[in-house]
PDB file of N, CA and C in Angstrom:
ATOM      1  N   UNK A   1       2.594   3.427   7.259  1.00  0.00           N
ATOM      2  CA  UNK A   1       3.401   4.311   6.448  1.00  0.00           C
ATOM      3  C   UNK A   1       2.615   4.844   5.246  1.00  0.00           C
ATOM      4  N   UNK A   2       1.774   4.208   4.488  1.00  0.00           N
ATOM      5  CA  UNK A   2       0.688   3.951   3.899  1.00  0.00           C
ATOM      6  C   UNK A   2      -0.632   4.431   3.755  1.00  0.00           C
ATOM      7  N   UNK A   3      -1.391   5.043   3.976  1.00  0.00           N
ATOM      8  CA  UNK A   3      -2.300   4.983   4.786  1.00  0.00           C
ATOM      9  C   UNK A   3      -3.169   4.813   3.823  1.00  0.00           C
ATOM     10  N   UNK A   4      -3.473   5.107   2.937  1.00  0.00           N
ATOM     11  CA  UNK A   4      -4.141   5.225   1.477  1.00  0.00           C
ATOM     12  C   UNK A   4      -4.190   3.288   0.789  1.00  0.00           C
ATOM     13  N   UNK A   5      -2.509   2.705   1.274  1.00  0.00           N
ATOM     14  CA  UNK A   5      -2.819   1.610   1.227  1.00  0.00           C
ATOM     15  C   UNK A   5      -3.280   0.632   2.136  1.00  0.00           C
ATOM     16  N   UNK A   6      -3.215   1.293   3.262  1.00  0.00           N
ATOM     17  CA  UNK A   6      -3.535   0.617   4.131  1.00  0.00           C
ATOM     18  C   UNK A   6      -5.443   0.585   4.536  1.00  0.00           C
ATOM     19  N   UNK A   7      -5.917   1.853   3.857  1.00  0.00           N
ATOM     20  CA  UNK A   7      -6.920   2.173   4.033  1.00  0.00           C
ATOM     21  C   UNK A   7      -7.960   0.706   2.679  1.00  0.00           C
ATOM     22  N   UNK A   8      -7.124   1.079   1.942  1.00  0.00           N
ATOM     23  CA  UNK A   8      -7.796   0.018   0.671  1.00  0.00           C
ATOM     24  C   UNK A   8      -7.411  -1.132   1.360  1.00  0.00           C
ATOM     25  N   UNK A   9      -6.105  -1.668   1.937  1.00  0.00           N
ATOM     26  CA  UNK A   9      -6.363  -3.242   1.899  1.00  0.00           C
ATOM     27  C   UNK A   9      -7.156  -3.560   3.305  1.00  0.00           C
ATOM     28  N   UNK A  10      -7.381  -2.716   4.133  1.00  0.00           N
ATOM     29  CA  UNK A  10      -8.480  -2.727   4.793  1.00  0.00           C
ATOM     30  C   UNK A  10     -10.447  -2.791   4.414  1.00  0.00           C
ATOM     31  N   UNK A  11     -10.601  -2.177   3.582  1.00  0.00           N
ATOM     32  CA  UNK A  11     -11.786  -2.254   2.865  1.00  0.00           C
ATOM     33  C   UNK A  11     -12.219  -3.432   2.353  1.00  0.00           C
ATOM     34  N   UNK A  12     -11.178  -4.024   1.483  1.00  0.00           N
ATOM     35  CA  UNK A  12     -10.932  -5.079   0.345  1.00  0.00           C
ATOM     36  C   UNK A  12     -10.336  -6.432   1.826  1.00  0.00           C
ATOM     37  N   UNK A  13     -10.912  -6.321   2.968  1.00  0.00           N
ATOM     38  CA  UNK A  13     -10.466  -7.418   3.931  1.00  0.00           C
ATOM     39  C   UNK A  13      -9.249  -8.408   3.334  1.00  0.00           C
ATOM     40  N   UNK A  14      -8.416  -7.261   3.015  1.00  0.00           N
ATOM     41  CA  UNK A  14      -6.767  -8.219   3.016  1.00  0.00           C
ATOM     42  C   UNK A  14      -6.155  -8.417   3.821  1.00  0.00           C
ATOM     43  N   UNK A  15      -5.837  -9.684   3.960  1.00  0.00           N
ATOM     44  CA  UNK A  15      -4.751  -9.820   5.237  1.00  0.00           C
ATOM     45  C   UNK A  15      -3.027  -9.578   4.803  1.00  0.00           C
ATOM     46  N   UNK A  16      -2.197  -9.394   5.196  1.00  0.00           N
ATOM     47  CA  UNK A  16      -0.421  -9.164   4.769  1.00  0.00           C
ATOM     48  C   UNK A  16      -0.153 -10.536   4.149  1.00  0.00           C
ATOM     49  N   UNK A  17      -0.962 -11.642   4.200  1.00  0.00           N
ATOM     50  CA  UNK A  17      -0.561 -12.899   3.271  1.00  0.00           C
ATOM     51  C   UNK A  17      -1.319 -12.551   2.294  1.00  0.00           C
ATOM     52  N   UNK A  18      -2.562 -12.149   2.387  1.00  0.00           N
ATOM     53  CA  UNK A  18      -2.532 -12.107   0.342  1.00  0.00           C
ATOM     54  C   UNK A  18      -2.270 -10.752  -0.041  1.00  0.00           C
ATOM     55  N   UNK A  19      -1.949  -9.667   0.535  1.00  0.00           N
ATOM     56  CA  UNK A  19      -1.014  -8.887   0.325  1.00  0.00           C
ATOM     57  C   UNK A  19       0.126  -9.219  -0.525  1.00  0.00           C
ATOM     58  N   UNK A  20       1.270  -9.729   0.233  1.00  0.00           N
ATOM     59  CA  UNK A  20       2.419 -10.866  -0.246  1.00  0.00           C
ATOM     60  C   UNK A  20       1.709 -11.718  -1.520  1.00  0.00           C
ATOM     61  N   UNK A  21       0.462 -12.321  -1.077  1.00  0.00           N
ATOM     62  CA  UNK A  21       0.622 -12.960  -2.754  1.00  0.00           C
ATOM     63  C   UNK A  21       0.365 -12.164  -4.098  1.00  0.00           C
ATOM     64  N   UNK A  22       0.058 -11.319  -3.669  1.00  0.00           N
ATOM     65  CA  UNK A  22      -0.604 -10.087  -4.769  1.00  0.00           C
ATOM     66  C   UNK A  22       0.948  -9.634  -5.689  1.00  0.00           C
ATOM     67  N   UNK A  23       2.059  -9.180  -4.545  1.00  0.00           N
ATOM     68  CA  UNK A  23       3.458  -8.980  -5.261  1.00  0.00           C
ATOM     69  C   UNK A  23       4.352 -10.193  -5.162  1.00  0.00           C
ATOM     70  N   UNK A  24       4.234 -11.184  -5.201  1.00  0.00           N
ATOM     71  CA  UNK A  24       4.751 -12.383  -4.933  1.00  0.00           C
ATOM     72  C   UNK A  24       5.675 -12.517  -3.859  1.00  0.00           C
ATOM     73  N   UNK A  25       5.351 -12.511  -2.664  1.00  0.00           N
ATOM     74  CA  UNK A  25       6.321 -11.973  -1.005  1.00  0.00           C
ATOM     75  C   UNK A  25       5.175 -12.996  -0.048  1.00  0.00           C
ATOM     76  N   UNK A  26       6.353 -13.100   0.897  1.00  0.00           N
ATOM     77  CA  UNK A  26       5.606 -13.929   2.198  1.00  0.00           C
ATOM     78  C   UNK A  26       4.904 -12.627   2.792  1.00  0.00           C
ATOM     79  N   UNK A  27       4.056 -13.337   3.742  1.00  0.00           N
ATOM     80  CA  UNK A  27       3.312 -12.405   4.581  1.00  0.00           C
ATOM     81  C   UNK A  27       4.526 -11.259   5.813  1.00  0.00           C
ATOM     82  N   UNK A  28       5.757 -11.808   5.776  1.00  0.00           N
ATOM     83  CA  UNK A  28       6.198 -11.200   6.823  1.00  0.00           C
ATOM     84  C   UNK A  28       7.182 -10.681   6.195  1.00  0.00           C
ATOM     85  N   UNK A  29       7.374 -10.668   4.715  1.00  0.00           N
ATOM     86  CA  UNK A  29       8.750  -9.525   3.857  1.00  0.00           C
ATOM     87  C   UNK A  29       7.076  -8.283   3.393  1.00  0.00           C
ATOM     88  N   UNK A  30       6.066  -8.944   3.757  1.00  0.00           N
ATOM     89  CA  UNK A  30       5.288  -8.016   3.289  1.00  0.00           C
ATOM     90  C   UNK A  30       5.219  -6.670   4.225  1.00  0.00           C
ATOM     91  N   UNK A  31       5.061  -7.236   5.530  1.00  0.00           N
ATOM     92  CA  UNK A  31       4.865  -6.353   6.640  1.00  0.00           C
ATOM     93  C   UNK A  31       6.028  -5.491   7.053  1.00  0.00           C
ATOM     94  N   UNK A  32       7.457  -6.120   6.456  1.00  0.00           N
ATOM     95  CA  UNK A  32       8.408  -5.344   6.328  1.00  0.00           C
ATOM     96  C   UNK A  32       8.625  -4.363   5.411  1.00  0.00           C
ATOM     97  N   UNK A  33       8.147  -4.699   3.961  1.00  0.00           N
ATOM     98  CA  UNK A  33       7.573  -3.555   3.412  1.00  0.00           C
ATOM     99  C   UNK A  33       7.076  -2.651   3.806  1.00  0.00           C
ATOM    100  N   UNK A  34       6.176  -2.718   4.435  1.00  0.00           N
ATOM    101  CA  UNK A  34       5.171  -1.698   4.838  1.00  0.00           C
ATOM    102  C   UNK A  34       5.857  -1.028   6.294  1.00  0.00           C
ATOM    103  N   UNK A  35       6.677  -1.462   6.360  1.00  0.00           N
ATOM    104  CA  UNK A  35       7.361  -0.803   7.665  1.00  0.00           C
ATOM    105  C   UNK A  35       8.360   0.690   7.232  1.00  0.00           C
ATOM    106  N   UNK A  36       9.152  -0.315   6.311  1.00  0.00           N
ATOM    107  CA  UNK A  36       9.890   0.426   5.731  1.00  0.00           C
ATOM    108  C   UNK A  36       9.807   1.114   4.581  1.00  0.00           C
ATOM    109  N   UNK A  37       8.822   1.065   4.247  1.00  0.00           N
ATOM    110  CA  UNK A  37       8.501   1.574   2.147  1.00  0.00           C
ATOM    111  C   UNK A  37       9.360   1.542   1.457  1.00  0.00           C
ATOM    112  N   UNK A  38       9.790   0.456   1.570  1.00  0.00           N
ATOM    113  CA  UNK A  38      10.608  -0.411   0.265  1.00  0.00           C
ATOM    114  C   UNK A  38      10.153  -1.187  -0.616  1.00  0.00           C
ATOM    115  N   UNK A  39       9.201  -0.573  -1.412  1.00  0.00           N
ATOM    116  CA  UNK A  39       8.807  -1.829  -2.379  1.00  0.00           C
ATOM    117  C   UNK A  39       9.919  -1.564  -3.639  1.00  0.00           C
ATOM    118  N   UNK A  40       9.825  -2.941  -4.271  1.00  0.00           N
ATOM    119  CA  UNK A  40      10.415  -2.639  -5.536  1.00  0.00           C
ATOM    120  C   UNK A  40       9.454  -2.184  -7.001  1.00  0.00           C
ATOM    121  N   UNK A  41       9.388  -1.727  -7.958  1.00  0.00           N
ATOM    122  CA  UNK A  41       8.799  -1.076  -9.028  1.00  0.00           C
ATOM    123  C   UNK A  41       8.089  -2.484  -9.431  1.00  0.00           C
ATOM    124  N   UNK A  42       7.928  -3.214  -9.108  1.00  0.00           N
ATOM    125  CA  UNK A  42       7.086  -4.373  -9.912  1.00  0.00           C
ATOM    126  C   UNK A  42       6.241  -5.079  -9.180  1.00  0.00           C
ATOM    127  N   UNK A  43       6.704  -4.865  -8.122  1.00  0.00           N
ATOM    128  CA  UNK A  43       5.402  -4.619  -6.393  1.00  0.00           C
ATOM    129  C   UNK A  43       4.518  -3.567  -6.528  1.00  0.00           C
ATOM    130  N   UNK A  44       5.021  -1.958  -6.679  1.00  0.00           N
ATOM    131  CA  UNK A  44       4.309  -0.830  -6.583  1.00  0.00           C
ATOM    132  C   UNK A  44       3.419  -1.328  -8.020  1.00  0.00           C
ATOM    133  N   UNK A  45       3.152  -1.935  -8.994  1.00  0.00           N
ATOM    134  CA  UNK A  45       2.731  -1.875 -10.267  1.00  0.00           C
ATOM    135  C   UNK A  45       1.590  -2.683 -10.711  1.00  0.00           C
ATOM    136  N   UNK A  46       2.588  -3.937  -9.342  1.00  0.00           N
ATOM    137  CA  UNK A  46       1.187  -5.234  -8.906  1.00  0.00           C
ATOM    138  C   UNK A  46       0.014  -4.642  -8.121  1.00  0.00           C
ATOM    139  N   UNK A  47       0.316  -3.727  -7.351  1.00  0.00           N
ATOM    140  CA  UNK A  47      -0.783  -3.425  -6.223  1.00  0.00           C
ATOM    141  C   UNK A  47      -1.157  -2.359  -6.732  1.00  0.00           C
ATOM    142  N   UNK A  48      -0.778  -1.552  -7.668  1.00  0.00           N
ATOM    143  CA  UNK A  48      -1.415  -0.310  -8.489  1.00  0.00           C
ATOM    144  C   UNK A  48      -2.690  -1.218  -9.301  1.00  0.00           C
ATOM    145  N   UNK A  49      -2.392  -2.322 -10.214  1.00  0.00           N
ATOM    146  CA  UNK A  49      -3.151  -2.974 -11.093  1.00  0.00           C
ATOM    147  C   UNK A  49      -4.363  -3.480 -10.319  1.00  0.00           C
ATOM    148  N   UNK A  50      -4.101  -4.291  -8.783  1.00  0.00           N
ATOM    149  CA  UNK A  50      -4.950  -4.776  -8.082  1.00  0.00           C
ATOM    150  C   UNK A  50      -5.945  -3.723  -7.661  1.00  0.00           C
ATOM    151  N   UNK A  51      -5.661  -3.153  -7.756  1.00  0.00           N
ATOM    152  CA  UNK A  51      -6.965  -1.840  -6.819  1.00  0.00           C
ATOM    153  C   UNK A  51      -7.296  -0.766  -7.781  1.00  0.00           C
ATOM    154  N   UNK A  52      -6.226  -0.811  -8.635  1.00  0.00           N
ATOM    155  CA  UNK A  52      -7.282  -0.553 -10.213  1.00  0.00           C
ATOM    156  C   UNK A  52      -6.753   1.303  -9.661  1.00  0.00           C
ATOM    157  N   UNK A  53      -6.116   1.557  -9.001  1.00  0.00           N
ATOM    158  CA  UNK A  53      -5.776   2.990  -8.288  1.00  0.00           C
ATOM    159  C   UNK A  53      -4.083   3.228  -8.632  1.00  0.00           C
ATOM    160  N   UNK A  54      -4.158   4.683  -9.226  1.00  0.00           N
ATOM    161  CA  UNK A  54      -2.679   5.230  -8.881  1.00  0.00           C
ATOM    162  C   UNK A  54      -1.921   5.055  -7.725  1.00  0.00           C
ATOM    163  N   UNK A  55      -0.472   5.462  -8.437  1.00  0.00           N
ATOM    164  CA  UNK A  55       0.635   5.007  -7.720  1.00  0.00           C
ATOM    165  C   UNK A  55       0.721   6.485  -6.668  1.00  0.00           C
ATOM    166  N   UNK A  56       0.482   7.420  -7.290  1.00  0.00           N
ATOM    167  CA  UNK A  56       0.357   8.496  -6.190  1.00  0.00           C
ATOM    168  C   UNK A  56      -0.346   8.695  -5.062  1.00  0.00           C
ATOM    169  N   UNK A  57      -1.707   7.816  -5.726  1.00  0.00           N
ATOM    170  CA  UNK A  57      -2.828   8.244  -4.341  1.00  0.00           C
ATOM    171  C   UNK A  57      -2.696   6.259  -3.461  1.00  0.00           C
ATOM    172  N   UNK A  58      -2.462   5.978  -3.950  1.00  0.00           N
ATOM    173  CA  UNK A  58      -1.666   4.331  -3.081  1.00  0.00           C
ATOM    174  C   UNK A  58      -0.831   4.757  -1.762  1.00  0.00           C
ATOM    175  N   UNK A  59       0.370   5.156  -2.903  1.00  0.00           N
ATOM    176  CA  UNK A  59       1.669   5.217  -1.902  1.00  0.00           C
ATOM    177  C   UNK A  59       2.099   6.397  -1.402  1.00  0.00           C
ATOM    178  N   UNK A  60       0.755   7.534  -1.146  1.00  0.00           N
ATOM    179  CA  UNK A  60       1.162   8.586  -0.503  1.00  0.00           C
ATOM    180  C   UNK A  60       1.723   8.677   0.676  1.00  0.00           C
ATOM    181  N   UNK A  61       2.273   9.800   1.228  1.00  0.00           N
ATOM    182  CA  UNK A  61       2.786   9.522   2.596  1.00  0.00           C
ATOM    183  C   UNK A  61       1.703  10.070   3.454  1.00  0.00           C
ATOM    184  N   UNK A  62       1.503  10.018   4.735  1.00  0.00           N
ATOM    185  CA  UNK A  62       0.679  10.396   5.860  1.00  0.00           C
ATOM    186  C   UNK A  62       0.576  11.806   5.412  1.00  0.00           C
ATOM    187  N   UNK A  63       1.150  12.448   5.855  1.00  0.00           N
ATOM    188  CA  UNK A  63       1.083  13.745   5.001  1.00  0.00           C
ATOM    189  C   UNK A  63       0.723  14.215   4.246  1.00  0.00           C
ATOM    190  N   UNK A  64       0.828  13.471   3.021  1.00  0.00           N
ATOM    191  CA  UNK A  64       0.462  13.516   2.011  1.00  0.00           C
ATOM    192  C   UNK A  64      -1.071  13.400   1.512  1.00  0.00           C
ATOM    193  N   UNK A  65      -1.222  12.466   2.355  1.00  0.00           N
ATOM    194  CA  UNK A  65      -2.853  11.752   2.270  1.00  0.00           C
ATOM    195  C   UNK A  65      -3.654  12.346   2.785  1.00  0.00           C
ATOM    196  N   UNK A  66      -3.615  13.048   4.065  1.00  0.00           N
ATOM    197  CA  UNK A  66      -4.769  14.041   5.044  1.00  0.00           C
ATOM    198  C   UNK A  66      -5.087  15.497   3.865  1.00  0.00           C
ATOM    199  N   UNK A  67      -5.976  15.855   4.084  1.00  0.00           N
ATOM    200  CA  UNK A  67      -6.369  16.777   3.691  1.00  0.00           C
ATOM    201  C   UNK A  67      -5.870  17.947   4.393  1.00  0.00           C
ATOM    202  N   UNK A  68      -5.677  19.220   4.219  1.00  0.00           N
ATOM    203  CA  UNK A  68      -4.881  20.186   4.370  1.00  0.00           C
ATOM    204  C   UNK A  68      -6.190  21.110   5.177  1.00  0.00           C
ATOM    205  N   UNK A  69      -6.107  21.438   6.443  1.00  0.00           N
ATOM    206  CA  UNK A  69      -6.914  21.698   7.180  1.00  0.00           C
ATOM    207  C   UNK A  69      -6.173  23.648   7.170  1.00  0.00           C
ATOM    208  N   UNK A  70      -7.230  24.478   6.894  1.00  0.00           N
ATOM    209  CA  UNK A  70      -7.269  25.683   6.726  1.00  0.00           C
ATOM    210  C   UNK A  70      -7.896  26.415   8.260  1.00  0.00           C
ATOM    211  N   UNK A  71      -7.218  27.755   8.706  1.00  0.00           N
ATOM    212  CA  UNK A  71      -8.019  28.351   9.809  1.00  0.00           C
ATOM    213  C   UNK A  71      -8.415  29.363   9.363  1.00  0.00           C
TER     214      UNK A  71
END
């Protein structure tokens, strides 16, 4: 849903358990997060701080994140 976050906690070899420990969540309310993009504002703020990266370019949407391809 993610891709921007998914792209960083890929880099940074995170697994969805220290994901979860990063916003204080099990590994599997984490992955439900990420299913659904439901974080709460103090999750989005933890994982903004951790990667040292905005909340815009984090939690963009797919869409959002690709670059805009011109013909």
């Amino acid at each position: 849903m993610f891709p921007n976050l998914l792209g960083m906690k890929a880099y940074n070899h995170l697994t969805d358990e220290d994901m979860g420990r990063i916003i204080g969540v099990s590994r599997s309310v984490f992955g439900q997060k990420m299913k659904t993009g439901k974080f709460m504002p103090d999750e989005c703020r933890a994982i903004c701080r951790y990667f040292d990266l905005p909340f815009d370019y984090l939690f963009a949407l797919a869409s959002e994140a690709a670059p805009e391809k011109t013909a």
